[in-house]
C-alpha atoms as a PDB file:
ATOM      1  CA  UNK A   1     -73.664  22.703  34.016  1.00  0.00           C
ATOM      2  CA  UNK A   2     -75.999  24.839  32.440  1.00  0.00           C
ATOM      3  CA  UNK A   3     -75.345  24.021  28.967  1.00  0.00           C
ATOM      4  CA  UNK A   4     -75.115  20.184  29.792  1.00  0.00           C
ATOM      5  CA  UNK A   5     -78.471  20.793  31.114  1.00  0.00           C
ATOM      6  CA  UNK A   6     -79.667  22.423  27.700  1.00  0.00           C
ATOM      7  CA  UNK A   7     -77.968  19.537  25.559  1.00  0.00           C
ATOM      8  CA  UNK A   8     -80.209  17.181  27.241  1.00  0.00           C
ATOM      9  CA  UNK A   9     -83.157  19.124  27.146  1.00  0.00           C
ATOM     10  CA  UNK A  10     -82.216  19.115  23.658  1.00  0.00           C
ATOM     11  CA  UNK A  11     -81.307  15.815  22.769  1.00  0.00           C
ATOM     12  CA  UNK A  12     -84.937  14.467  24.785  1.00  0.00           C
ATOM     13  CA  UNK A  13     -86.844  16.633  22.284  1.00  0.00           C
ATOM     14  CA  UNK A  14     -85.385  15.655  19.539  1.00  0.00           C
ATOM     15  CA  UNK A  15     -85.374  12.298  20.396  1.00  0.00           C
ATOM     16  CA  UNK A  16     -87.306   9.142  18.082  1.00  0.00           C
ATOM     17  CA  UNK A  17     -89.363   6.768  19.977  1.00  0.00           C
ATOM     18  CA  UNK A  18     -90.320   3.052  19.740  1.00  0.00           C
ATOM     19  CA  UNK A  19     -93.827   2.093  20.697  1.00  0.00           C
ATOM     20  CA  UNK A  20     -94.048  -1.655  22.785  1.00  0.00           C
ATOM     21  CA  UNK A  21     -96.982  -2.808  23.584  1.00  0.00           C
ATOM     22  CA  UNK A  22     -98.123  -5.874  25.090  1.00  0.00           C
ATOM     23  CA  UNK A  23    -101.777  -7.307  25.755  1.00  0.00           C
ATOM     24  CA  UNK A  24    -103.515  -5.676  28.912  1.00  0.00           C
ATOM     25  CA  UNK A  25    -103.733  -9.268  30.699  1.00  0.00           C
ATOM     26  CA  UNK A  26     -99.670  -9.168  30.658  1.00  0.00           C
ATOM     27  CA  UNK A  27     -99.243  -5.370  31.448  1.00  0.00           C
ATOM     28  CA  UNK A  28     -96.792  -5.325  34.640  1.00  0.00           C
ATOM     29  CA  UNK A  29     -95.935  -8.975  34.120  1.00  0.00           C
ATOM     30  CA  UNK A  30     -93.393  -8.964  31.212  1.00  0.00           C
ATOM     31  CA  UNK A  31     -89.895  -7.961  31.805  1.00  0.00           C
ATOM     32  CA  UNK A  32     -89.717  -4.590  30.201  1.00  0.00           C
ATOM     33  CA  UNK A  33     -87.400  -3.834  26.878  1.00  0.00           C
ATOM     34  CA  UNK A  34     -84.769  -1.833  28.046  1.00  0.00           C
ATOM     35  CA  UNK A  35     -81.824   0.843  26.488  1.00  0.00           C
ATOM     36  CA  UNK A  36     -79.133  -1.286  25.729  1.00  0.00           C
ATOM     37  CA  UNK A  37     -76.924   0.930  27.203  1.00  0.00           C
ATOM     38  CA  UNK A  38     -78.635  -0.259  30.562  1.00  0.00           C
ATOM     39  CA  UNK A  39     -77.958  -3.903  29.949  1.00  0.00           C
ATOM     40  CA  UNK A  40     -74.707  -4.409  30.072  1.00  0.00           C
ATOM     41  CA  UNK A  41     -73.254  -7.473  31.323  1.00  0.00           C
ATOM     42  CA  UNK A  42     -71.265  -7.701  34.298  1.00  0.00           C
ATOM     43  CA  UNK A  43     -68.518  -8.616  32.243  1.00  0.00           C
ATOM     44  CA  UNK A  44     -68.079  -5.445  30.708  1.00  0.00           C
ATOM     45  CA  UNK A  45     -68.272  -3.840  34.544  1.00  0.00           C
ATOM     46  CA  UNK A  46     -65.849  -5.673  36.228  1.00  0.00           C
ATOM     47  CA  UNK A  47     -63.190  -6.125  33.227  1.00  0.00           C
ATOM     48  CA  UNK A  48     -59.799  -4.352  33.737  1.00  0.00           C
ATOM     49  CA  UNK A  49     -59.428  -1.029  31.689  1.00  0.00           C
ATOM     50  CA  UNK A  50     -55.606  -1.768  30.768  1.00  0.00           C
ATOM     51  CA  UNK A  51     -53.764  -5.629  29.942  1.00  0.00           C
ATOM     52  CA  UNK A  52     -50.448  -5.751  30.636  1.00  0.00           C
ATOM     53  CA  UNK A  53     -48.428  -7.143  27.089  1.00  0.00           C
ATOM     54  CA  UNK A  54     -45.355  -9.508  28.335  1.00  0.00           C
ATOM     55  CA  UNK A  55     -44.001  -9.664  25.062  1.00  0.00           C
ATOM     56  CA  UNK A  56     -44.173  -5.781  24.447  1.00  0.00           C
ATOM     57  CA  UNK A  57     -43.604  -5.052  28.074  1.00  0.00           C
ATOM     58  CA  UNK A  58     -45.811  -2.377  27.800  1.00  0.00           C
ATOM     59  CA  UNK A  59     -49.829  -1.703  29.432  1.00  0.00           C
ATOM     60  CA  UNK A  60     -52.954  -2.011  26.111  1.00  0.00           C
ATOM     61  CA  UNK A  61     -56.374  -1.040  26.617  1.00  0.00           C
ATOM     62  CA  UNK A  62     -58.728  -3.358  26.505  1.00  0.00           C
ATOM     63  CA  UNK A  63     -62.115  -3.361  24.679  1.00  0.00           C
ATOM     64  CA  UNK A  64     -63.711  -1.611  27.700  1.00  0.00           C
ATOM     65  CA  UNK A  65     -62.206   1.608  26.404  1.00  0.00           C
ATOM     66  CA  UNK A  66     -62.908   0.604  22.931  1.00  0.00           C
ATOM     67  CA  UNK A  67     -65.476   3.319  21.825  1.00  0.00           C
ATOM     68  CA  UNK A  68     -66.799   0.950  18.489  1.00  0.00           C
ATOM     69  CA  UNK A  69     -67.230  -1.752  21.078  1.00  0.00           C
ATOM     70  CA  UNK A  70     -68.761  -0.183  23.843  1.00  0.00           C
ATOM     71  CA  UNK A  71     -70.695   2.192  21.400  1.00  0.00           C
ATOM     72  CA  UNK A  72     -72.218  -1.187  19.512  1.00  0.00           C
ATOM     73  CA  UNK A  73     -73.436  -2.566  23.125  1.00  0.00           C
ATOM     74  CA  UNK A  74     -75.244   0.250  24.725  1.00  0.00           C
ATOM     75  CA  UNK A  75     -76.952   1.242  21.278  1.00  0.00           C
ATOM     76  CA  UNK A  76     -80.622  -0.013  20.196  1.00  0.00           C
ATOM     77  CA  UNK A  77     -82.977  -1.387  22.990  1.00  0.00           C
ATOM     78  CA  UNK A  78     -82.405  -5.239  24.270  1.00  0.00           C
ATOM     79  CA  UNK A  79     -85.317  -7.540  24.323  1.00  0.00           C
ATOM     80  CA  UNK A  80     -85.848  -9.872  27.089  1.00  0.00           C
ATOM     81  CA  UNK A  81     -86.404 -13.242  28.079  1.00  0.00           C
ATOM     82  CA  UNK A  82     -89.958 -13.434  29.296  1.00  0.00           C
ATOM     83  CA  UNK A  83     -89.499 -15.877  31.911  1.00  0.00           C
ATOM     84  CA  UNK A  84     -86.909 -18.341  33.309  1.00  0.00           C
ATOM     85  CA  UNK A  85     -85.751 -21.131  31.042  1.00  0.00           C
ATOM     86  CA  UNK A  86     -84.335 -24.653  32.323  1.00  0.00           C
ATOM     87  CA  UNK A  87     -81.832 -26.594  30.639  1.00  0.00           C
ATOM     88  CA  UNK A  88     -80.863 -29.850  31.452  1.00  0.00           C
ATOM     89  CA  UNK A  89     -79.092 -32.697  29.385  1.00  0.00           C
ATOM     90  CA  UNK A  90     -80.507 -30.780  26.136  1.00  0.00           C
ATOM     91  CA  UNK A  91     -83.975 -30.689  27.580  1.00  0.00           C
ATOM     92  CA  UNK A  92     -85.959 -27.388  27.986  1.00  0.00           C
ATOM     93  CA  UNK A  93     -88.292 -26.692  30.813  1.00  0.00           C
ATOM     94  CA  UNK A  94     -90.306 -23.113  31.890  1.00  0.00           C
ATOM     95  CA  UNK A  95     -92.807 -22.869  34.704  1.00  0.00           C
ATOM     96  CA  UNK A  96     -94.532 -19.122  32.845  1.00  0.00           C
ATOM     97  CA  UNK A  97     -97.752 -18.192  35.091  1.00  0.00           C
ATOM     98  CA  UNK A  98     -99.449 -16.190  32.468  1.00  0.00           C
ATOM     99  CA  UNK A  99    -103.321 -15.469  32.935  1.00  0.00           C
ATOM    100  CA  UNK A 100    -105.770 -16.069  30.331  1.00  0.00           C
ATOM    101  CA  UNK A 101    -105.707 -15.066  27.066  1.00  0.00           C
ATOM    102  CA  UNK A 102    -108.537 -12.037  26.715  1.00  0.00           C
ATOM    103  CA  UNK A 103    -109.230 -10.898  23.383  1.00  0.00           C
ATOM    104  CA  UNK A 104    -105.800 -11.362  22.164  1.00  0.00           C
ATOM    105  CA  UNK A 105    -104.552 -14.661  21.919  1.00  0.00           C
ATOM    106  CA  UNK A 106    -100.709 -15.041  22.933  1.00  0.00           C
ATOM    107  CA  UNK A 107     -98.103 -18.039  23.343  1.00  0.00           C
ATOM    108  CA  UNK A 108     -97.560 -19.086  26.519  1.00  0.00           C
ATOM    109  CA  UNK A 109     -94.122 -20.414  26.170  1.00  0.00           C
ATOM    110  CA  UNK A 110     -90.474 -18.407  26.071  1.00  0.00           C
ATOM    111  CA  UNK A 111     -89.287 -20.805  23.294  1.00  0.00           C
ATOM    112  CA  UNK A 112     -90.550 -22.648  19.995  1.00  0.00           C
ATOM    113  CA  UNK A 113     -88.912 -24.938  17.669  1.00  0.00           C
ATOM    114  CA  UNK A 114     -88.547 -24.327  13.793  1.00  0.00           C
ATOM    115  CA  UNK A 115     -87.757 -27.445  12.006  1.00  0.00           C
ATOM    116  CA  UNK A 116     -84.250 -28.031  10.644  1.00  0.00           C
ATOM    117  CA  UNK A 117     -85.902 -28.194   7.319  1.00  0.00           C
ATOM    118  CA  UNK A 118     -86.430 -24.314   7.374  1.00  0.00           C
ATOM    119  CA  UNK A 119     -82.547 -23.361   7.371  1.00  0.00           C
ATOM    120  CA  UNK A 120     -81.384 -26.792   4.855  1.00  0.00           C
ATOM    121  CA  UNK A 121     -78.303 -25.691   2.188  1.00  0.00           C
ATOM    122  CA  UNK A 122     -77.580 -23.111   4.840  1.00  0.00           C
ATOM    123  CA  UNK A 123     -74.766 -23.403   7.695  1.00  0.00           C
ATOM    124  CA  UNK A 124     -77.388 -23.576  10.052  1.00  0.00           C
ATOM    125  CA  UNK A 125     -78.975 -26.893   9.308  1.00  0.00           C
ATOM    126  CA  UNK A 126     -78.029 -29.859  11.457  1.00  0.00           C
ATOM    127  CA  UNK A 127     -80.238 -32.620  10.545  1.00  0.00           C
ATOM    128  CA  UNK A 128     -80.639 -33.534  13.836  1.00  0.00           C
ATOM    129  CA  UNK A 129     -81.557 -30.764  15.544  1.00  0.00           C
ATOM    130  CA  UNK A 130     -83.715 -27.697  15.615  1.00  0.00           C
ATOM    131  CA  UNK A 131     -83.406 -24.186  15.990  1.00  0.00           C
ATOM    132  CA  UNK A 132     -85.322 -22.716  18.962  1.00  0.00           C
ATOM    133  CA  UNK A 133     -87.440 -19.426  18.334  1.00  0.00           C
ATOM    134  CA  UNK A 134     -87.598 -17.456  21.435  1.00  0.00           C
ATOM    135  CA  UNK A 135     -91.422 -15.965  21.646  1.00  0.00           C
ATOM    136  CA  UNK A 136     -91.219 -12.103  22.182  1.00  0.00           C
ATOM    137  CA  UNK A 137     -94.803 -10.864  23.769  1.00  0.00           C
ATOM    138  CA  UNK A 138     -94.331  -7.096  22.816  1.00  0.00           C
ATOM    139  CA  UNK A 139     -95.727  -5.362  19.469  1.00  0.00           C
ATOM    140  CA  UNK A 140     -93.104  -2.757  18.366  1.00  0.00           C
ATOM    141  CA  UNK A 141     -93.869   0.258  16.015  1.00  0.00           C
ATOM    142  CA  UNK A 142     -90.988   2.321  14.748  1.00  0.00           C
ATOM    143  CA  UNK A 143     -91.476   6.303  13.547  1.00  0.00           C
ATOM    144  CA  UNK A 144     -92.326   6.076   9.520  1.00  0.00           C
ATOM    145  CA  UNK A 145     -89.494   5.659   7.202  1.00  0.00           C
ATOM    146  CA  UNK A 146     -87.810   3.500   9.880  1.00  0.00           C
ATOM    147  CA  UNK A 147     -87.047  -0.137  10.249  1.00  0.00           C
ATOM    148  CA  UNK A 148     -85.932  -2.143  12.839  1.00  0.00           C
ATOM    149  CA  UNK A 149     -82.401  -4.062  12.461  1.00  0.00           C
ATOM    150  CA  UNK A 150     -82.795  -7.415  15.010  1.00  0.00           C
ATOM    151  CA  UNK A 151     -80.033  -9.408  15.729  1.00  0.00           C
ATOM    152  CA  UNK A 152     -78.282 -11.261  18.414  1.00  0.00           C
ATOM    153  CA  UNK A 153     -77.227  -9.092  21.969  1.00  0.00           C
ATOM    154  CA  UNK A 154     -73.898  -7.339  20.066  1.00  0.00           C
ATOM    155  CA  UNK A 155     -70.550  -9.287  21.515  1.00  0.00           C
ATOM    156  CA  UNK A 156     -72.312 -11.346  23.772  1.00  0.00           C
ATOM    157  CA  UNK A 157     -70.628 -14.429  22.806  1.00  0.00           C
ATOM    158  CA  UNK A 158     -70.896 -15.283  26.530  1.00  0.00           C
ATOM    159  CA  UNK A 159     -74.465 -16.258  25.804  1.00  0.00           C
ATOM    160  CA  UNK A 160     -74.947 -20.235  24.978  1.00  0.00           C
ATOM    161  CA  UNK A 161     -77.232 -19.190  22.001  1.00  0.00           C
ATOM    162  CA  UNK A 162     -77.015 -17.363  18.874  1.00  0.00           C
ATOM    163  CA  UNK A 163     -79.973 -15.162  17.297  1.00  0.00           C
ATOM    164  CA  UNK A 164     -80.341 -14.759  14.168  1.00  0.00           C
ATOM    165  CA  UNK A 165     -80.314 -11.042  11.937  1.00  0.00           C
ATOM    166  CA  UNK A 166     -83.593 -10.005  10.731  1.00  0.00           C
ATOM    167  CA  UNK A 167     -84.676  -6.717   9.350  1.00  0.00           C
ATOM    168  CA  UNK A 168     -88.556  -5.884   9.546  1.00  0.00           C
ATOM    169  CA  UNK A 169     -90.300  -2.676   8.672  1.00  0.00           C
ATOM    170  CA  UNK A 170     -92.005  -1.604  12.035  1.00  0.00           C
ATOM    171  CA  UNK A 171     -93.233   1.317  10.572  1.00  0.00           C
ATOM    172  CA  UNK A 172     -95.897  -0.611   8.862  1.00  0.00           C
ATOM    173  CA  UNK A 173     -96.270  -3.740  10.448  1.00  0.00           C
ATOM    174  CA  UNK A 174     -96.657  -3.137  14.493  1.00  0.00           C
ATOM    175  CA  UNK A 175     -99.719  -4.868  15.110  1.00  0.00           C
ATOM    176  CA  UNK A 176     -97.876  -8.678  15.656  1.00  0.00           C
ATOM    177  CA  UNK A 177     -95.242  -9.753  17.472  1.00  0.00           C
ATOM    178  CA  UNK A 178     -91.774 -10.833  15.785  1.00  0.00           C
ATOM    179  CA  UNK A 179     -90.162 -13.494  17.464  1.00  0.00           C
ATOM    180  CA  UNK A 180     -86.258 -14.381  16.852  1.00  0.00           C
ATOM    181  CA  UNK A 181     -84.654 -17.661  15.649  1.00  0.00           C
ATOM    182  CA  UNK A 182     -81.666 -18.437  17.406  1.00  0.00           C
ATOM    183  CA  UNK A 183     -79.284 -21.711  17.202  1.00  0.00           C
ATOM    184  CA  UNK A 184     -78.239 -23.551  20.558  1.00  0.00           C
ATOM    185  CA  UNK A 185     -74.529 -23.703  20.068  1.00  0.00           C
ATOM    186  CA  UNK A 186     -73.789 -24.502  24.113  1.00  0.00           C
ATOM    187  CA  UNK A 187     -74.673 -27.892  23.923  1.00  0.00           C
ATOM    188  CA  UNK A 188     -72.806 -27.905  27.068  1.00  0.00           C
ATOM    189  CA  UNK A 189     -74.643 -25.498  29.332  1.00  0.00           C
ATOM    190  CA  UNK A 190     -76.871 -26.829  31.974  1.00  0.00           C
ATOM    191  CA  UNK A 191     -78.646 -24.833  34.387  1.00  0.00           C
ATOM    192  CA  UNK A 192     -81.176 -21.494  34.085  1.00  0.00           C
ATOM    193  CA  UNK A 193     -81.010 -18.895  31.820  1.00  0.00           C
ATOM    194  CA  UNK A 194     -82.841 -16.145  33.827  1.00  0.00           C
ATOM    195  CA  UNK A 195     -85.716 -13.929  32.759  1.00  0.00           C
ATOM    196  CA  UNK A 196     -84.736 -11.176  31.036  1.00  0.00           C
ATOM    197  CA  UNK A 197     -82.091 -11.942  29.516  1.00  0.00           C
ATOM    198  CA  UNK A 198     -81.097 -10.372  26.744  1.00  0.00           C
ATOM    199  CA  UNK A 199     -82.605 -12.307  23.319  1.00  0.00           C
ATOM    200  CA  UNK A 200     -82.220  -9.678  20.914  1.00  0.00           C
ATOM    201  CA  UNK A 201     -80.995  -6.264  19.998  1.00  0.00           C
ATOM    202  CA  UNK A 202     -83.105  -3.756  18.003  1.00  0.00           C
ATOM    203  CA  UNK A 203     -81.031  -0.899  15.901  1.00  0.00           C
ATOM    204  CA  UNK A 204     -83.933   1.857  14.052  1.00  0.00           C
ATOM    205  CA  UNK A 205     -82.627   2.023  11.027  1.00  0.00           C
ATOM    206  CA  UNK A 206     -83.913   5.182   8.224  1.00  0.00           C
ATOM    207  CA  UNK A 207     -84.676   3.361   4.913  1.00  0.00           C
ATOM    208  CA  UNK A 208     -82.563   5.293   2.500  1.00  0.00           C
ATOM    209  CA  UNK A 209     -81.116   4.916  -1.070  1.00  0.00           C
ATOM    210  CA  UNK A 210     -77.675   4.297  -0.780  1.00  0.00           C
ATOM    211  CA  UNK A 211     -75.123   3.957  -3.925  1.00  0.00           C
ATOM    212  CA  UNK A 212     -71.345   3.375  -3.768  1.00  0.00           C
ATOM    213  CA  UNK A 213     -68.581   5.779  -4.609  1.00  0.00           C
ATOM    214  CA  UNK A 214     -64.767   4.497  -5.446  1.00  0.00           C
ATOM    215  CA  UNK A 215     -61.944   6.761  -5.581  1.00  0.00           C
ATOM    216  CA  UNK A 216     -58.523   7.151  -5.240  1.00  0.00           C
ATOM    217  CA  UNK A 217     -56.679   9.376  -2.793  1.00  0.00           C
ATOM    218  CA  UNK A 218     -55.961  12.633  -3.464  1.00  0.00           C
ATOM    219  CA  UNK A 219     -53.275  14.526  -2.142  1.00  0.00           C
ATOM    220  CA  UNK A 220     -55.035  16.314   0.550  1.00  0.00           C
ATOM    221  CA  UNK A 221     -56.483  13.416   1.413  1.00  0.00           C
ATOM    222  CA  UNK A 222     -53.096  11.288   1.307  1.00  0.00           C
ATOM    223  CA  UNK A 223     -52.434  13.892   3.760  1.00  0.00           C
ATOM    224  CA  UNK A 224     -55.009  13.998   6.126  1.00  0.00           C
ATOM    225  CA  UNK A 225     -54.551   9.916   6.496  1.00  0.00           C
ATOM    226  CA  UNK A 226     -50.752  10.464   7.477  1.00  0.00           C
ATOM    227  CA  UNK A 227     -51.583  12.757   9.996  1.00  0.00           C
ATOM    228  CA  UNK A 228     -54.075  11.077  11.802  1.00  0.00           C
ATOM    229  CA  UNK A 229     -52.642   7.866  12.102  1.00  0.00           C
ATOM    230  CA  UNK A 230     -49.263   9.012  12.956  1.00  0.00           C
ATOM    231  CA  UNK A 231     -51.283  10.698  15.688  1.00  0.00           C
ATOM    232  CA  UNK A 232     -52.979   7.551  16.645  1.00  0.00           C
ATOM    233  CA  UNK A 233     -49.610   5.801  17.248  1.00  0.00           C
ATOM    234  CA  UNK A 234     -48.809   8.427  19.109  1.00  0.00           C
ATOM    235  CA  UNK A 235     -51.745   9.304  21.358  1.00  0.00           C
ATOM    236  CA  UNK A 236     -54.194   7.476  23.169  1.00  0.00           C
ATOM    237  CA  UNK A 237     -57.970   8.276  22.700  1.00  0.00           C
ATOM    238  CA  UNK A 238     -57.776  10.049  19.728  1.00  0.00           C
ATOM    239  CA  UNK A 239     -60.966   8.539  18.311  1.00  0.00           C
ATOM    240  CA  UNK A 240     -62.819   9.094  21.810  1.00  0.00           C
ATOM    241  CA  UNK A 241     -61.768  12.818  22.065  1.00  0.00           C
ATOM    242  CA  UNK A 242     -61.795  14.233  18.331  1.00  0.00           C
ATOM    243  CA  UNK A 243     -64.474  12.247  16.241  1.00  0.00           C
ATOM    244  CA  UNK A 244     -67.293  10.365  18.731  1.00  0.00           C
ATOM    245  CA  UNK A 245     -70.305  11.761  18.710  1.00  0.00           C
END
């Protein structure tokens, strides 16, 4: 217990941290950006651990003891939804009871439109439609040498929208808020997406120069890959127990 104890103590020190900040007159009325390993969707919860395979006539794991999965989910932070949002028959509607602007102007609105124009020779554009941009009312400012990867709420394909991948350099530009274009693919869905729900997911990411090495096995490592898949056909969790940090 003790040394658990000292690994956290540890791993707090040690640990980065992202700045949000929001304008005073909204301080305590903004849903708050969270871990993403505290937003999980009930999904994920309630899902069974092990599927039963009729054809193999044997028990699988499911994704919930997927490491890669799981591990992609509950890293970054998740940025919310700042207030309810109504959709019916394609139309959207909010009822947001911000105060007054002080000396900070901010939109008022969880959504904005970009024109279909912006995304035309790309397989986003639809001439007849637009893509929403959901407003984000927090300034973020990342440790120097970082950037932040955005991109939509990883494997939440349960959501009826998609955000778009961005990569901005909060290091050095933290004083304006970045808000995420998303496509409407659910042109089915019809009732309230809820206030803080997830709209994006933020990775800090080190800016680095990277190059690319190619090489052939060598013996030792011809090796080394025999044995550890042969043990991963063999055993379960080998992944979770020798090699996740």
């Amino acid at each position: 217990m003790h040394s658990q104890l000292a690994d956290a103590m540890a791993q707090h020190e040690n640990a980065m941290t992202l700045t949000f900040r929001c304008p005073k007159e909204l301080d305590g009325l903004l849903p708050l950006p969270v871990p993403a390993a505290q937003g999980l969707p009930g999904w994920v919860r309630s899902m069974p651990p092990e599927s039963f395979n009729s054809i193999l006539s044997r028990e699988f794991d499911t994704v919930k003891r997927c490491p890669p999965f799981v591990d992609a989910m509950t890293s970054g932070f998740l940025i919310p939804l700042i207030c309810d949002l109504n959709v019916e028959n394609g139309e959207f509607t909010w009822d947001n009871d911000l105060p007054p602007c002080g000396s900070v102007s901010f939109v008022r609105s969880p959504i904005g439109f970009h024109d279909a124009g912006q995304v035309v020779g790309s397989p986003l554009f639809e001439d007849d439609r637009f893509l929403i941009k959901f407003h984000n009312l927090w300034t973020i400012e990342a440790p120097e040498g970082y950037s932040l990867l955005f991109t939509h709420p990883v494997n939440r394909f349960d959501l009826p929208f998609t955000t778009l991948t961005g990569m901005v350099d909060c290091d050095r530009y933290h004083d304006a808020w970045i808000h995420f274009p998303a496509k409407w693919h659910d042109m089915n869905f019809s009732g309230v997406l809820p206030k803080g729900t997830p709209i994006a997911q933020c990775f800090p990411v080190k800016r680095d120069n990277w190059t690319v090495r190619t090489a052939a096995f060598t013996e030792q490592e011809t090796q080394r890959t025999h044995d550890l898949t042969n043990q991963i056909d063999r055993e379960k969790g080998v992944y979770r127990r020798q090699f996740r940090a």
